[in-house]
Protein backbone atom coordinates (compact mmCIF):
# COMPACT_ATOMS: atom_id res chain seq x y z
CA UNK A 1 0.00 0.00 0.00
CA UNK A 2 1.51 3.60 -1.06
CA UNK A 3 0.86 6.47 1.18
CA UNK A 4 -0.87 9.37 -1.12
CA UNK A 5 1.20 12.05 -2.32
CA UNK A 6 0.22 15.51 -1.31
CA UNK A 7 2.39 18.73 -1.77
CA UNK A 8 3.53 20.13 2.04
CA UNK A 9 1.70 23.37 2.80
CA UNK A 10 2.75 25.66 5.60
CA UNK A 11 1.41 25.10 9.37
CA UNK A 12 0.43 21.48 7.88
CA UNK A 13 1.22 18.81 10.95
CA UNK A 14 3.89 16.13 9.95
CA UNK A 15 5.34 12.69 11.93
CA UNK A 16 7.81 10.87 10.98
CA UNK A 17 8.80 7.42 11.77
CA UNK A 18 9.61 7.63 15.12
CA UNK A 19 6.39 9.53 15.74
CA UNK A 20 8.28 13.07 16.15
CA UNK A 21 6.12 15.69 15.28
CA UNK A 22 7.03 18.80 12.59
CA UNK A 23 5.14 21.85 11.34
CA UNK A 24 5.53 23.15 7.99
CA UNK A 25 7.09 26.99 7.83
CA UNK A 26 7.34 27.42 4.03
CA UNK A 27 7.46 25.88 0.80
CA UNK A 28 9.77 27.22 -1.41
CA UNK A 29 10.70 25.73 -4.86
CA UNK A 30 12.12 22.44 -4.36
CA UNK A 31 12.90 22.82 -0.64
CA UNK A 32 10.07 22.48 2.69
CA UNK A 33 11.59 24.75 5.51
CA UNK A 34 9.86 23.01 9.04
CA UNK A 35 10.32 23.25 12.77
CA UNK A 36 10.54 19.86 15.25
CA UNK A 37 8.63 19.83 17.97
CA UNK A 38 10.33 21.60 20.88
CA UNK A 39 13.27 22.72 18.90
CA UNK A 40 13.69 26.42 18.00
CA UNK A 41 16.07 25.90 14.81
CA UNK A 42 14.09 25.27 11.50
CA UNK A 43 14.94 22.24 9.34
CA UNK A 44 14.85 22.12 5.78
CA UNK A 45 14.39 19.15 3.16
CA UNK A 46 14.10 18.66 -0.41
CA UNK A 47 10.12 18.11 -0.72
CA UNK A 48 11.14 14.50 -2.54
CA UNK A 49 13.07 13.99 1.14
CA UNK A 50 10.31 15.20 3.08
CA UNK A 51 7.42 13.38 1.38
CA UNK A 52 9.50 10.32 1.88
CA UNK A 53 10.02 10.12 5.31
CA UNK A 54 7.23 12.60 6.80
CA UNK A 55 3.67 11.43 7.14
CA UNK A 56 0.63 14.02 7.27
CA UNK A 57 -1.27 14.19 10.45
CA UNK A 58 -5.13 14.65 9.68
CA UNK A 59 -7.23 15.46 12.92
């Protein structure tokens, strides 16, 4: 089964596999700028990277 493919947006609510949690910042071009849960330094990906290894968290 293949997990849908949606393009990040900002504020959008992310896991990955561990369960850590992430919220999109921005979207720019080919790269998705987020923030970890309880960290204060953004992150940023490739969206291929992020899409990967970052599931969407629907409430």
């Amino acid at each position: 089964m293949t997990k849908p493919i949606s393009q990040p947006e900002p504020n959008q609510r992310y896991q990955d596999a561990s369960g850590s949690l992430v919220t999109v910042h921005s979207v720019l071009s080919n790269r998705v700028t987020f923030y970890r849960a309880g960290y204060e330094s953004p992150c940023t990906y490739s969206i291929e990277r992020f899409i990967r290894e970052f599931t969407e968290v629907t409430q």
